[in-house]
PDB file of N, CA and C in Angstrom:
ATOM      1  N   UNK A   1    -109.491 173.843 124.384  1.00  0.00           N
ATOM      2  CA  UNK A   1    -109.955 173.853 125.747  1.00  0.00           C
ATOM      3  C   UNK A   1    -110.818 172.627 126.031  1.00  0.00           C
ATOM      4  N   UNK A   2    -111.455 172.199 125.131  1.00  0.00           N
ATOM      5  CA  UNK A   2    -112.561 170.832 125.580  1.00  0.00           C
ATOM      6  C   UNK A   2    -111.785 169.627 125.492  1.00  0.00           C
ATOM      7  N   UNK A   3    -110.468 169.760 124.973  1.00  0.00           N
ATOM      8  CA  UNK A   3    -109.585 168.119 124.878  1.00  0.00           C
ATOM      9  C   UNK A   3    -108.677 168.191 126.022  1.00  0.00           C
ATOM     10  N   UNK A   4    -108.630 169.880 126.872  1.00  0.00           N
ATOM     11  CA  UNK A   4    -107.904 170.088 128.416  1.00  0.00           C
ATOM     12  C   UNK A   4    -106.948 170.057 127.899  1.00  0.00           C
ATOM     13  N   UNK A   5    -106.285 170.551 126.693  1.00  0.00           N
ATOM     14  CA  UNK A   5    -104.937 170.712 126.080  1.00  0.00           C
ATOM     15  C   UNK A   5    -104.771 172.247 126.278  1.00  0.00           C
ATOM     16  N   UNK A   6    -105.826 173.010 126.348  1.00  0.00           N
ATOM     17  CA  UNK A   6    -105.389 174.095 127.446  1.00  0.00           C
ATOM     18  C   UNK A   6    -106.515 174.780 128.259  1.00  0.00           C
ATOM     19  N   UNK A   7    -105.670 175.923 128.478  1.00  0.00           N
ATOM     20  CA  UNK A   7    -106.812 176.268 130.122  1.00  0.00           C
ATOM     21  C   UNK A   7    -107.744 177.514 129.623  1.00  0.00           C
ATOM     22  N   UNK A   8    -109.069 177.290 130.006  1.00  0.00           N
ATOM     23  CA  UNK A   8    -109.839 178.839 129.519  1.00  0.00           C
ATOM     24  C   UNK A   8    -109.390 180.227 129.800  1.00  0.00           C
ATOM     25  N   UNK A   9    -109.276 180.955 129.384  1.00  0.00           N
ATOM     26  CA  UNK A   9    -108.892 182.416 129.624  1.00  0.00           C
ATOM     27  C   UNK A   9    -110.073 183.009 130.912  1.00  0.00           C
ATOM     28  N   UNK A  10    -110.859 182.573 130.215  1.00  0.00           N
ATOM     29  CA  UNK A  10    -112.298 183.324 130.934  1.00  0.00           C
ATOM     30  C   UNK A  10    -113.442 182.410 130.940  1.00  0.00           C
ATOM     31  N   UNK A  11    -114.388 182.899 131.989  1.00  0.00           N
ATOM     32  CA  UNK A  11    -115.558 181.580 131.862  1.00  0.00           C
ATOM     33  C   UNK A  11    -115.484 180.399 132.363  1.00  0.00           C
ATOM     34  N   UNK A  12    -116.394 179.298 131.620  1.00  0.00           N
ATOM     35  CA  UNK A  12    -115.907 178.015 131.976  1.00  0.00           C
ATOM     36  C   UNK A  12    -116.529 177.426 130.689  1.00  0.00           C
ATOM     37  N   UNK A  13    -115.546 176.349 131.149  1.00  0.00           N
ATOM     38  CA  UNK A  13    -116.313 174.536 129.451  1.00  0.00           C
ATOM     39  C   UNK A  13    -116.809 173.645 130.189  1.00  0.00           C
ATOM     40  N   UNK A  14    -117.695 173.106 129.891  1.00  0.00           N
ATOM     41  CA  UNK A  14    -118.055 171.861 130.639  1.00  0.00           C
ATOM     42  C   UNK A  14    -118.088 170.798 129.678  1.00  0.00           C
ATOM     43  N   UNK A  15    -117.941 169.213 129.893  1.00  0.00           N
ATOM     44  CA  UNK A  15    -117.887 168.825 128.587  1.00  0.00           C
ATOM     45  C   UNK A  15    -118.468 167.253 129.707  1.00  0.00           C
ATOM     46  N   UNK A  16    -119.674 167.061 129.231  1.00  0.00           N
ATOM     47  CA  UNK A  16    -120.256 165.419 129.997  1.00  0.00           C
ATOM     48  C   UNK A  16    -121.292 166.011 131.338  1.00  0.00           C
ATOM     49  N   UNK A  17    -120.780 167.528 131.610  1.00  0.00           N
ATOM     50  CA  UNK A  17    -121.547 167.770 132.765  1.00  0.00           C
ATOM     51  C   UNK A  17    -120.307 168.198 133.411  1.00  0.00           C
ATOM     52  N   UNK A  18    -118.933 168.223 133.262  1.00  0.00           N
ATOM     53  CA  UNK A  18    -117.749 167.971 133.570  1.00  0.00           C
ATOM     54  C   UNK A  18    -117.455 169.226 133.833  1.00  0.00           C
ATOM     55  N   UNK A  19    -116.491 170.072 134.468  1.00  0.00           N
ATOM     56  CA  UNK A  19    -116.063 171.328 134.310  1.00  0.00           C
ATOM     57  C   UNK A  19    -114.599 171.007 133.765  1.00  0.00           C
ATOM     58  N   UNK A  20    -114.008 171.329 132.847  1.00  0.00           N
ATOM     59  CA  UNK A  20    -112.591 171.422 132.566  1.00  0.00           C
ATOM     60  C   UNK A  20    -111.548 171.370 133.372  1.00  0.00           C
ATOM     61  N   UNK A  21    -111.897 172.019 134.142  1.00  0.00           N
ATOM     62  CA  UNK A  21    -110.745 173.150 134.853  1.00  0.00           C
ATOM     63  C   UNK A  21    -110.791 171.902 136.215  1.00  0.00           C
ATOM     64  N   UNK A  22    -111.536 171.870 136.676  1.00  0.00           N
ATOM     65  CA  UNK A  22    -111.448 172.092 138.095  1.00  0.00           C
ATOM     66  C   UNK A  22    -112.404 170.343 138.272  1.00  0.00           C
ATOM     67  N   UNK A  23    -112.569 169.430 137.419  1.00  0.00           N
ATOM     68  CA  UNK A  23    -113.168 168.272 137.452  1.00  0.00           C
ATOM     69  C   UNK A  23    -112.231 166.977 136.584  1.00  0.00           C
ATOM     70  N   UNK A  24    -110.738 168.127 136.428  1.00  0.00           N
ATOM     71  CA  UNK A  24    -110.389 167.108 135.244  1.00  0.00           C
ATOM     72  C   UNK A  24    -110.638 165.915 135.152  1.00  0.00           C
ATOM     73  N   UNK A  25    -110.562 164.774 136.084  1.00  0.00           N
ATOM     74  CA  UNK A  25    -110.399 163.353 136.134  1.00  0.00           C
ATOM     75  C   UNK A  25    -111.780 163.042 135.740  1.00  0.00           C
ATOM     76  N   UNK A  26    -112.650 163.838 136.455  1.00  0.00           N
ATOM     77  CA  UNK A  26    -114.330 162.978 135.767  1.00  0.00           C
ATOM     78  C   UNK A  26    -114.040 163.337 134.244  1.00  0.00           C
ATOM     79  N   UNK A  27    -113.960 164.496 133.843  1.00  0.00           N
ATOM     80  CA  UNK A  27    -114.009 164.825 132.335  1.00  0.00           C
ATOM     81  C   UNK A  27    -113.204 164.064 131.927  1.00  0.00           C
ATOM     82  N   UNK A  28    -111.750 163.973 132.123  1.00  0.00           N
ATOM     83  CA  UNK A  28    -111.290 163.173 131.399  1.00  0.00           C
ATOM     84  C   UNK A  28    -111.405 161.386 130.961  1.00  0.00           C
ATOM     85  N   UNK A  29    -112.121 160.888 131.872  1.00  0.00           N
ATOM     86  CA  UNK A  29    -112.821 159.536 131.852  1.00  0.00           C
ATOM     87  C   UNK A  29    -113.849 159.645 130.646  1.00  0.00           C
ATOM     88  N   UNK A  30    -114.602 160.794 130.525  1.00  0.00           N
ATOM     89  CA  UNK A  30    -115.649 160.789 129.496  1.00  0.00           C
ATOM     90  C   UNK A  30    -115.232 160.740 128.116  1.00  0.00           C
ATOM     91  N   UNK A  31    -114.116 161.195 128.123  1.00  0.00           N
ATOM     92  CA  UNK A  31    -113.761 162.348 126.513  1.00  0.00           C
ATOM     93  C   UNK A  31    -112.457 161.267 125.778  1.00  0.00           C
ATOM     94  N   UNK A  32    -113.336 160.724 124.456  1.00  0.00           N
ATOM     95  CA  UNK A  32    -112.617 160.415 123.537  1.00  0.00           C
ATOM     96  C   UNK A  32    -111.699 161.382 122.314  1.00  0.00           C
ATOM     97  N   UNK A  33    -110.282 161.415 122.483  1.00  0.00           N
ATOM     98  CA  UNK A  33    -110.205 162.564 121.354  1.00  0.00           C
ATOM     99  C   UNK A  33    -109.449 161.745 119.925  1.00  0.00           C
ATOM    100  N   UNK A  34    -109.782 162.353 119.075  1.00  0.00           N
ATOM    101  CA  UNK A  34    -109.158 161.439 117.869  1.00  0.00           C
ATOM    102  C   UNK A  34    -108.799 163.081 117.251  1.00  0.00           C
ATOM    103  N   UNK A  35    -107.104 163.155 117.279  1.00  0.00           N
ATOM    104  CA  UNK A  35    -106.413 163.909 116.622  1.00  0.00           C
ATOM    105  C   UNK A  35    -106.607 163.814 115.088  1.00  0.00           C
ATOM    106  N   UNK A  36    -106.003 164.917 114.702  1.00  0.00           N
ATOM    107  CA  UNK A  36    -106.408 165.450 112.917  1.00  0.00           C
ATOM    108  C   UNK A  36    -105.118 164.314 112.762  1.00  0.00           C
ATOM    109  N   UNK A  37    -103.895 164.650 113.574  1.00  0.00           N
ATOM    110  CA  UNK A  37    -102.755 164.000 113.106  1.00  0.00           C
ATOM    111  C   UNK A  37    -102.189 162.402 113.788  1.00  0.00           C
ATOM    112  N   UNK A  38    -102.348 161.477 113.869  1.00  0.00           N
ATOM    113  CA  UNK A  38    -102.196 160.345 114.145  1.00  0.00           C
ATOM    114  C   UNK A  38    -101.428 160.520 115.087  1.00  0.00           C
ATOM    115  N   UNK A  39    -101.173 160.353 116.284  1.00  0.00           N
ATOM    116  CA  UNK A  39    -100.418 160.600 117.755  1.00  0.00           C
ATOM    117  C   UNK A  39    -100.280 159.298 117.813  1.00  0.00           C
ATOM    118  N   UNK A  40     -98.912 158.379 117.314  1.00  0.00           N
ATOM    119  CA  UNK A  40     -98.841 156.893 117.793  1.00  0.00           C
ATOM    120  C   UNK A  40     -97.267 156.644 117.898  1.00  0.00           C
ATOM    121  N   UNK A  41     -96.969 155.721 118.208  1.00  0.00           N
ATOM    122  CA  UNK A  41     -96.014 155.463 118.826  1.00  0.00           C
ATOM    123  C   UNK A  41     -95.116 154.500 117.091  1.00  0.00           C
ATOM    124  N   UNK A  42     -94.285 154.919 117.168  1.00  0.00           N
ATOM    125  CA  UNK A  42     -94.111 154.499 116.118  1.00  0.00           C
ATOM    126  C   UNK A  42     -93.449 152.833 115.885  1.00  0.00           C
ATOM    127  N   UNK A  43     -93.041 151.798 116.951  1.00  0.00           N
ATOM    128  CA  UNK A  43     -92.427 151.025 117.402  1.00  0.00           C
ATOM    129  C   UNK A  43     -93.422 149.988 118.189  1.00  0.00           C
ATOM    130  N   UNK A  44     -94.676 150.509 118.579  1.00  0.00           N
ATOM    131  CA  UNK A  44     -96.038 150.047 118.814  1.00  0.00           C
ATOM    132  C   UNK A  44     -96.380 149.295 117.755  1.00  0.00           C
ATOM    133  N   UNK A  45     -96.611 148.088 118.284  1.00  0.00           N
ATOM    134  CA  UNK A  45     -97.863 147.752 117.173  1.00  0.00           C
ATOM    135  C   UNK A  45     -99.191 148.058 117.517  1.00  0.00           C
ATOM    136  N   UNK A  46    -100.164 147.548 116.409  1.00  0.00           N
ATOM    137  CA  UNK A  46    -101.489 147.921 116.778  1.00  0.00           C
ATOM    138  C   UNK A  46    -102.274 147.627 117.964  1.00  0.00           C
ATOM    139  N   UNK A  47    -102.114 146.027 118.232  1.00  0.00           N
ATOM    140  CA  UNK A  47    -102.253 145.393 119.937  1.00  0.00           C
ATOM    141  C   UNK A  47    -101.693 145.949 120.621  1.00  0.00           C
ATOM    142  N   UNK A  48    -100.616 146.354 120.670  1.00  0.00           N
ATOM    143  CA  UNK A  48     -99.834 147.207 121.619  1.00  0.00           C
ATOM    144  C   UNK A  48    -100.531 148.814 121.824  1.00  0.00           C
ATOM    145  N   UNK A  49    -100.618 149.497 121.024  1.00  0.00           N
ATOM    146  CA  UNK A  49    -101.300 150.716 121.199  1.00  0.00           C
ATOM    147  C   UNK A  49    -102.905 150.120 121.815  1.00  0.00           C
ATOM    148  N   UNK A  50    -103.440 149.639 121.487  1.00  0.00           N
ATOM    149  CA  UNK A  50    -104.989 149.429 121.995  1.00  0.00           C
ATOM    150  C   UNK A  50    -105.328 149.243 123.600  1.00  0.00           C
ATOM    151  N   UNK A  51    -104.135 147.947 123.973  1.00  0.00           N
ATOM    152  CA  UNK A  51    -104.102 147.253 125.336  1.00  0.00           C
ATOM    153  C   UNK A  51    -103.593 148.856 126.086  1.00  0.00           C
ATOM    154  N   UNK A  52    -102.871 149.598 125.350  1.00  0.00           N
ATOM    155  CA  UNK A  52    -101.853 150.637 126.142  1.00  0.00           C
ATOM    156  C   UNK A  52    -102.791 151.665 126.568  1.00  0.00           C
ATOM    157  N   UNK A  53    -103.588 151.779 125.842  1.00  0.00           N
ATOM    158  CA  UNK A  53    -104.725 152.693 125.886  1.00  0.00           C
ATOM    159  C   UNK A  53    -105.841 152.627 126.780  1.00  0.00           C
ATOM    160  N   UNK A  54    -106.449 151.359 126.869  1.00  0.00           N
ATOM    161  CA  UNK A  54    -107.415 150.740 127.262  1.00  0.00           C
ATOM    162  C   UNK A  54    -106.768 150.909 128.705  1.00  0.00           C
ATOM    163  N   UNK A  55    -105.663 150.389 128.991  1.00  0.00           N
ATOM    164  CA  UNK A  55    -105.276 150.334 130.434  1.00  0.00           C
ATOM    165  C   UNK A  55    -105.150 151.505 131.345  1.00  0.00           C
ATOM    166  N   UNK A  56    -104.778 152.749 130.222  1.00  0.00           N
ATOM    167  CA  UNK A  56    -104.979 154.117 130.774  1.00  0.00           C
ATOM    168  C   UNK A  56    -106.368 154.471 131.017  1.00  0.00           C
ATOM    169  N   UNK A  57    -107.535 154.296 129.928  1.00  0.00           N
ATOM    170  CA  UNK A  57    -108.782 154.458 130.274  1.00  0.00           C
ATOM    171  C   UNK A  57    -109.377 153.839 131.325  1.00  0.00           C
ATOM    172  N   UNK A  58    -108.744 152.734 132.324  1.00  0.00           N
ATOM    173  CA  UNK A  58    -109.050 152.558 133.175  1.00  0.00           C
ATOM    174  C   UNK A  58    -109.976 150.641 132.550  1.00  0.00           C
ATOM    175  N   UNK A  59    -110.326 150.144 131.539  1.00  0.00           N
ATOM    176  CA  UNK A  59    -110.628 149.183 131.489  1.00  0.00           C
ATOM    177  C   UNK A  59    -109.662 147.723 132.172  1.00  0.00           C
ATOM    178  N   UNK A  60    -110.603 147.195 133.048  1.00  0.00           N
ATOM    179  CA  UNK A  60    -110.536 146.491 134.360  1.00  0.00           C
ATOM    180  C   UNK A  60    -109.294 145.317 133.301  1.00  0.00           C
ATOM    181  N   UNK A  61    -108.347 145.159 133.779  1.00  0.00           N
ATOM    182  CA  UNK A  61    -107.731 144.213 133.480  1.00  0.00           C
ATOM    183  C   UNK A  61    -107.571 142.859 132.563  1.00  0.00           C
ATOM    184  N   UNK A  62    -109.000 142.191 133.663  1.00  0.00           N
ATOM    185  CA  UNK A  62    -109.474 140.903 132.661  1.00  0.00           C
ATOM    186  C   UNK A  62    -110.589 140.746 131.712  1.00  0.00           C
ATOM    187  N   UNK A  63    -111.092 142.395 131.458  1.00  0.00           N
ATOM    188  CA  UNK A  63    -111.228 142.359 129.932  1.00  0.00           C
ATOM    189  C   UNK A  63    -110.315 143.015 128.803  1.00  0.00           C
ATOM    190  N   UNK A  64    -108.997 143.331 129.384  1.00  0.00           N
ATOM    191  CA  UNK A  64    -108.500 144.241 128.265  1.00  0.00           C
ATOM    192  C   UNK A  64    -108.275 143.612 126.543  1.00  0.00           C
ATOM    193  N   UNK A  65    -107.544 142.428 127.123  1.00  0.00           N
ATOM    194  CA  UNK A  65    -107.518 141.814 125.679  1.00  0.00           C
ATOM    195  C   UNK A  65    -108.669 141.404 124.459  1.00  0.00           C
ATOM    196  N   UNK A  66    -109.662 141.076 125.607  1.00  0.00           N
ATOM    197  CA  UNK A  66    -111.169 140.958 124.776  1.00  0.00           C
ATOM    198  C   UNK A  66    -111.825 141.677 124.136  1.00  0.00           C
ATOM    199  N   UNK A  67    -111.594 143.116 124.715  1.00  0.00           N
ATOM    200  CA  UNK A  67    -111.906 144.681 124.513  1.00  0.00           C
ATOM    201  C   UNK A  67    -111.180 144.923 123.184  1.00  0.00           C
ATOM    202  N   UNK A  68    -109.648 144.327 123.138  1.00  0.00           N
ATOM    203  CA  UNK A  68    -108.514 144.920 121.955  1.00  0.00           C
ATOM    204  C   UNK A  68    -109.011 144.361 121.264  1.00  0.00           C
ATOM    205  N   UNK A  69    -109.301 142.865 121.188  1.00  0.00           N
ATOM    206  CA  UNK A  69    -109.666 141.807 120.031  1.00  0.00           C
ATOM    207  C   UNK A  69    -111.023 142.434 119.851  1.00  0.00           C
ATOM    208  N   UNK A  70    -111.522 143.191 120.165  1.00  0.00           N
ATOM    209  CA  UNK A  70    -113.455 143.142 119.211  1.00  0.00           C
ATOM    210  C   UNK A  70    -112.917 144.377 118.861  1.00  0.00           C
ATOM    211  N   UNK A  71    -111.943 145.640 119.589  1.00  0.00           N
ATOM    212  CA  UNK A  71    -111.784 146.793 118.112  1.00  0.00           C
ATOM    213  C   UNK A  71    -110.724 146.515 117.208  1.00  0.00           C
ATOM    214  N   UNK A  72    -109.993 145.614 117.542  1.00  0.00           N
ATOM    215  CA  UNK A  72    -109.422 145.199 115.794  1.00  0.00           C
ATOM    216  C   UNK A  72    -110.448 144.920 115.298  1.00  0.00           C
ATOM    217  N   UNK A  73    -111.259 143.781 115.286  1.00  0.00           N
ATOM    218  CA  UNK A  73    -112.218 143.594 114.151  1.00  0.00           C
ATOM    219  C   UNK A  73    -112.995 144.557 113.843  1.00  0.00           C
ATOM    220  N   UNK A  74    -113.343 145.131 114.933  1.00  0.00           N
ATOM    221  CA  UNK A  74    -114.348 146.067 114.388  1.00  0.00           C
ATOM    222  C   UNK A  74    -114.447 147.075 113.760  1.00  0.00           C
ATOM    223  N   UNK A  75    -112.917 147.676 113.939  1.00  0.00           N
ATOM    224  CA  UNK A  75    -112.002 148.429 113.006  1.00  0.00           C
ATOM    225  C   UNK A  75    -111.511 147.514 111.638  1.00  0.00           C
ATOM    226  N   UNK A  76    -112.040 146.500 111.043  1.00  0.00           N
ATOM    227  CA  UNK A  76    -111.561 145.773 110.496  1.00  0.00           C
ATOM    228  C   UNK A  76    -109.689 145.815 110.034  1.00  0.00           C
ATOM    229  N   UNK A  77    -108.935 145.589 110.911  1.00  0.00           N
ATOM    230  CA  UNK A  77    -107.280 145.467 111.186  1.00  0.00           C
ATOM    231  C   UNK A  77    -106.740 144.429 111.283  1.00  0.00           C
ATOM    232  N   UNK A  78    -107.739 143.355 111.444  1.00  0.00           N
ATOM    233  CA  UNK A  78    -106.894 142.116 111.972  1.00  0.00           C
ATOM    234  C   UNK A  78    -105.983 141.670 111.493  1.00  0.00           C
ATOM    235  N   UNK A  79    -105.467 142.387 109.899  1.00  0.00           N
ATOM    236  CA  UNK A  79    -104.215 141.603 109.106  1.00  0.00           C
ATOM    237  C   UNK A  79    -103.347 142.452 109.712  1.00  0.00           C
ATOM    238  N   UNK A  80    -103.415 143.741 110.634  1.00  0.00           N
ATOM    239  CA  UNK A  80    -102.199 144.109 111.207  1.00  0.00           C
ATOM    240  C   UNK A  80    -102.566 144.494 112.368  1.00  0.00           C
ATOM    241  N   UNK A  81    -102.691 143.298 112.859  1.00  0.00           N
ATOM    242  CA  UNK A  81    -102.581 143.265 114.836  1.00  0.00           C
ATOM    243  C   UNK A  81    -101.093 143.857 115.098  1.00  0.00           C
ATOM    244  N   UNK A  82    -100.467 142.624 114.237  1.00  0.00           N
ATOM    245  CA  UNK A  82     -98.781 142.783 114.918  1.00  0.00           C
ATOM    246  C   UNK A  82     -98.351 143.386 113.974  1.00  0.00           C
ATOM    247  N   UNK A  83     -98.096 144.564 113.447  1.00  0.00           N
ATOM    248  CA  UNK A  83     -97.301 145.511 112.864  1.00  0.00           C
ATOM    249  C   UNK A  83     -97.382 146.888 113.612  1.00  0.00           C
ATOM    250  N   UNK A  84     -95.995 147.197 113.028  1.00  0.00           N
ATOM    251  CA  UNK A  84     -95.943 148.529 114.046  1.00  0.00           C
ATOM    252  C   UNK A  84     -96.120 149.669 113.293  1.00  0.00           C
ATOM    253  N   UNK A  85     -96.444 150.546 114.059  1.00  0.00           N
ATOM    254  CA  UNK A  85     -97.590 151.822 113.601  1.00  0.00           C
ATOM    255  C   UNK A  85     -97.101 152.135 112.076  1.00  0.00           C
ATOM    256  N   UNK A  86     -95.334 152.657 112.247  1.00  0.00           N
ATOM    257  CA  UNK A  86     -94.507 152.970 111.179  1.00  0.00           C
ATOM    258  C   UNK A  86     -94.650 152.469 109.932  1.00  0.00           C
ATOM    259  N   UNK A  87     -95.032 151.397 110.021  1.00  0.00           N
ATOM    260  CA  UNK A  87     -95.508 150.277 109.152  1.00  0.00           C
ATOM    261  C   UNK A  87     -97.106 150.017 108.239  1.00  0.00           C
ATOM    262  N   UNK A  88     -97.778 150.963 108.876  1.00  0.00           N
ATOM    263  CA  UNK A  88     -99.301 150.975 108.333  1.00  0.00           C
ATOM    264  C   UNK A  88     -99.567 152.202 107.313  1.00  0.00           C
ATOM    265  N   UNK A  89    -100.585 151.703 106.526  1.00  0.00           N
ATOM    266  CA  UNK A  89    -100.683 152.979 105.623  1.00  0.00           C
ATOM    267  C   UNK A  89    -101.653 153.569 106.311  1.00  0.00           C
ATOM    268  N   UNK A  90    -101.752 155.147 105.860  1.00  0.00           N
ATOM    269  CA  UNK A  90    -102.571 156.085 106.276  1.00  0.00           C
ATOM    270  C   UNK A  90    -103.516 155.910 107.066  1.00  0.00           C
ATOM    271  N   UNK A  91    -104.619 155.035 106.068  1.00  0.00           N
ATOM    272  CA  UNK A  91    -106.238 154.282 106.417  1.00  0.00           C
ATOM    273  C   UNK A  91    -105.852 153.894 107.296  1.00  0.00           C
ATOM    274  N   UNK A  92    -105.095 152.690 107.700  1.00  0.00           N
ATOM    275  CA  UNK A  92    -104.508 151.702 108.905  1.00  0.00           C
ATOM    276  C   UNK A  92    -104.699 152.891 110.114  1.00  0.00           C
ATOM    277  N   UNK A  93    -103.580 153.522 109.766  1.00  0.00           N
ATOM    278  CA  UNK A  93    -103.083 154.294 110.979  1.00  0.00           C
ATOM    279  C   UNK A  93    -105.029 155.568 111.495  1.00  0.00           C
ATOM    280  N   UNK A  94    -105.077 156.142 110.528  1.00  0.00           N
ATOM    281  CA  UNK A  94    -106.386 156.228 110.965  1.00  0.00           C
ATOM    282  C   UNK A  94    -107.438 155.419 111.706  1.00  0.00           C
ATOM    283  N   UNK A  95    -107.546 154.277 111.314  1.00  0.00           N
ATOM    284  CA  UNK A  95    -108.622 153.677 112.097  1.00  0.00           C
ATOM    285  C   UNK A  95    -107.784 153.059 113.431  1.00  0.00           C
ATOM    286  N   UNK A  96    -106.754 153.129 113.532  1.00  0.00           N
ATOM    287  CA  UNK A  96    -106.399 153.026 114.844  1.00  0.00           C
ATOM    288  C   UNK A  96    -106.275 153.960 115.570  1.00  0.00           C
ATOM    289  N   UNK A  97    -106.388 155.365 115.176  1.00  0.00           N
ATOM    290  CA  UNK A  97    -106.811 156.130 115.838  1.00  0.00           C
ATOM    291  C   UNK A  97    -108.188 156.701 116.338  1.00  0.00           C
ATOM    292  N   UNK A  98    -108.905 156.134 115.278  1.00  0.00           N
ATOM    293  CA  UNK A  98    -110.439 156.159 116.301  1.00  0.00           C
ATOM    294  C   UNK A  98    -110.522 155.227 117.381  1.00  0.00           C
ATOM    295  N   UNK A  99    -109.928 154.013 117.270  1.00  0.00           N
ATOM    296  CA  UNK A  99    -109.878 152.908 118.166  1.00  0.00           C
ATOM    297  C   UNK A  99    -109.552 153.239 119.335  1.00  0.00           C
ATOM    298  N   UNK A 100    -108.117 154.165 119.285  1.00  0.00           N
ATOM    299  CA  UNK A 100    -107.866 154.382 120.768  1.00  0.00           C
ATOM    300  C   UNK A 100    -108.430 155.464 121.379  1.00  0.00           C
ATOM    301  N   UNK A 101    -109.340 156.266 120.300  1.00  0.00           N
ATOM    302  CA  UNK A 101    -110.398 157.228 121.126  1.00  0.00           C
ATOM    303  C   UNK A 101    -111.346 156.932 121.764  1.00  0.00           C
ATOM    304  N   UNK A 102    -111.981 155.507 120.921  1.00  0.00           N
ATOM    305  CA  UNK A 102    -112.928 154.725 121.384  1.00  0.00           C
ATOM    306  C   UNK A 102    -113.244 153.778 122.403  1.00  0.00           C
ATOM    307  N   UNK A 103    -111.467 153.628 122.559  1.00  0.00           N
ATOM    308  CA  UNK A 103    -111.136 152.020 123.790  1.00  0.00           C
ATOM    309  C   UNK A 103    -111.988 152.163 125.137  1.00  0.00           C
ATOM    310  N   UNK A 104    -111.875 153.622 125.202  1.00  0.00           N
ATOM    311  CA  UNK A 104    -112.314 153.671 126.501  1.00  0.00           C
ATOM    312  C   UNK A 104    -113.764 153.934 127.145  1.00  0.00           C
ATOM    313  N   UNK A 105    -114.469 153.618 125.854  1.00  0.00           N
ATOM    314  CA  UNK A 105    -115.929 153.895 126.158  1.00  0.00           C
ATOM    315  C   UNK A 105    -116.384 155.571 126.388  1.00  0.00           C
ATOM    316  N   UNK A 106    -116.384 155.885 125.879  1.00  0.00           N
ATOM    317  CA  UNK A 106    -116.047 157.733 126.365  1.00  0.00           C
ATOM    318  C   UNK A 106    -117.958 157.781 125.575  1.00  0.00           C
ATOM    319  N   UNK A 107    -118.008 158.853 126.560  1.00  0.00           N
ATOM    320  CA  UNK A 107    -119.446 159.609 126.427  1.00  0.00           C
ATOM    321  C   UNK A 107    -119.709 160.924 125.487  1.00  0.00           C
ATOM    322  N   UNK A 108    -118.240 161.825 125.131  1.00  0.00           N
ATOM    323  CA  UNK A 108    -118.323 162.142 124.559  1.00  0.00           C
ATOM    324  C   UNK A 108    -116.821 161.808 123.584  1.00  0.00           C
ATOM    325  N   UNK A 109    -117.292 161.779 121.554  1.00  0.00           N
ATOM    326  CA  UNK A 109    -115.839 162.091 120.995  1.00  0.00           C
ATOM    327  C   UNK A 109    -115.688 163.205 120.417  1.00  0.00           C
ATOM    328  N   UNK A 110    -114.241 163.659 120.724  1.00  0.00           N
ATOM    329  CA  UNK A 110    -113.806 164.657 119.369  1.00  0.00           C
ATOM    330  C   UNK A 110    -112.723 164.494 118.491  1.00  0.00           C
ATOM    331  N   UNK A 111    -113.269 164.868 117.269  1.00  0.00           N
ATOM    332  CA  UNK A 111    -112.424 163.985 116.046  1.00  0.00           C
ATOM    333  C   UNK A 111    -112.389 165.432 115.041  1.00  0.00           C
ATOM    334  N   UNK A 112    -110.809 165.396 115.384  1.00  0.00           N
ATOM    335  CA  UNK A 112    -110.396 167.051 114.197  1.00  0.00           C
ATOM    336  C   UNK A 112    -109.783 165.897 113.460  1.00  0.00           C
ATOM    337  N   UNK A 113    -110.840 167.230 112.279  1.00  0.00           N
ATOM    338  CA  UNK A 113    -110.940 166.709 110.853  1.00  0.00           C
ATOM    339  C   UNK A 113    -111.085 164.899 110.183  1.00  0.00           C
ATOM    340  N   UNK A 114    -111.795 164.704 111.090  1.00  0.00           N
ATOM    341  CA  UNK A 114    -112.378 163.288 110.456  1.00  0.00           C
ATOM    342  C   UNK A 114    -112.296 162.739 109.582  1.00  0.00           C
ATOM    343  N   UNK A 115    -112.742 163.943 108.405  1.00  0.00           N
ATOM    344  CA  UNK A 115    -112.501 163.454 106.715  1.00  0.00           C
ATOM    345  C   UNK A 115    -111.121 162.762 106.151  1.00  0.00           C
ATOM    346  N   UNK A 116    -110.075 163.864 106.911  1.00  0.00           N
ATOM    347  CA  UNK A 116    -108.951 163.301 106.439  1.00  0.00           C
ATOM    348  C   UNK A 116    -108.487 161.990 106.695  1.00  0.00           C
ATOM    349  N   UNK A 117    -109.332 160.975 106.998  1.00  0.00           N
ATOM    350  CA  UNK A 117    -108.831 159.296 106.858  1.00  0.00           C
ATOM    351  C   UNK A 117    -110.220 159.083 105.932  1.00  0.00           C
TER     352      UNK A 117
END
């Protein structure tokens, strides 16, 4: 219910100040989610997933690439900008999945099962 992957039975969630239900678009601007299981495109490369992401989160255009280039590094990836997802080991593919939880500046993250990268 707090990643809006589904709907409350009863009650309410709020998540940023956000209501779930009935605020999706503010909530969803806030909320970074980093899946247990790597959700990537398999034909993507890593620049490619980041810019793809970033552009959905709404980051303004003429910083997107600047934005991609400081979380490769900062994800330390830069030896696989250009490889595609299919192509990365585990670790790889993990830290590109915090990346694209992260692209978007989100206020809050959620990260099932973390450990496992």
């Amino acid at each position: 219910m707090l990643t809006g992957a589904e709907i409350p039975s009863g009650g309410s969630a709020h998540v940023a100040g956000f209501n779930v239900v009935t605020q999706k678009r503010n909530f969803f601007d806030q909320l970074g989610y980093c899946p247990q299981h790597d959700a990537l495109f398999e034909d993507l490369t890593v620049k490619e997933h980041l810019m793809f992401f970033a552009v959905i989160k709404g980051i303004p255009a003429a910083i997107v690439e600047e934005r991609v280039k400081a979380f490769i590094s900062m994800m330390g990836i830069e030896d696989h900008t250009h490889k595609v997802s299919k192509k990365l080991s585990g670790g790889t593919k993990r830290k590109l999945s915090l990346g694209i939880a992260l692209i978007g500046d989100p206020s809050v993250l959620i990260m099932d099962e973390p450990s496992s990268g």
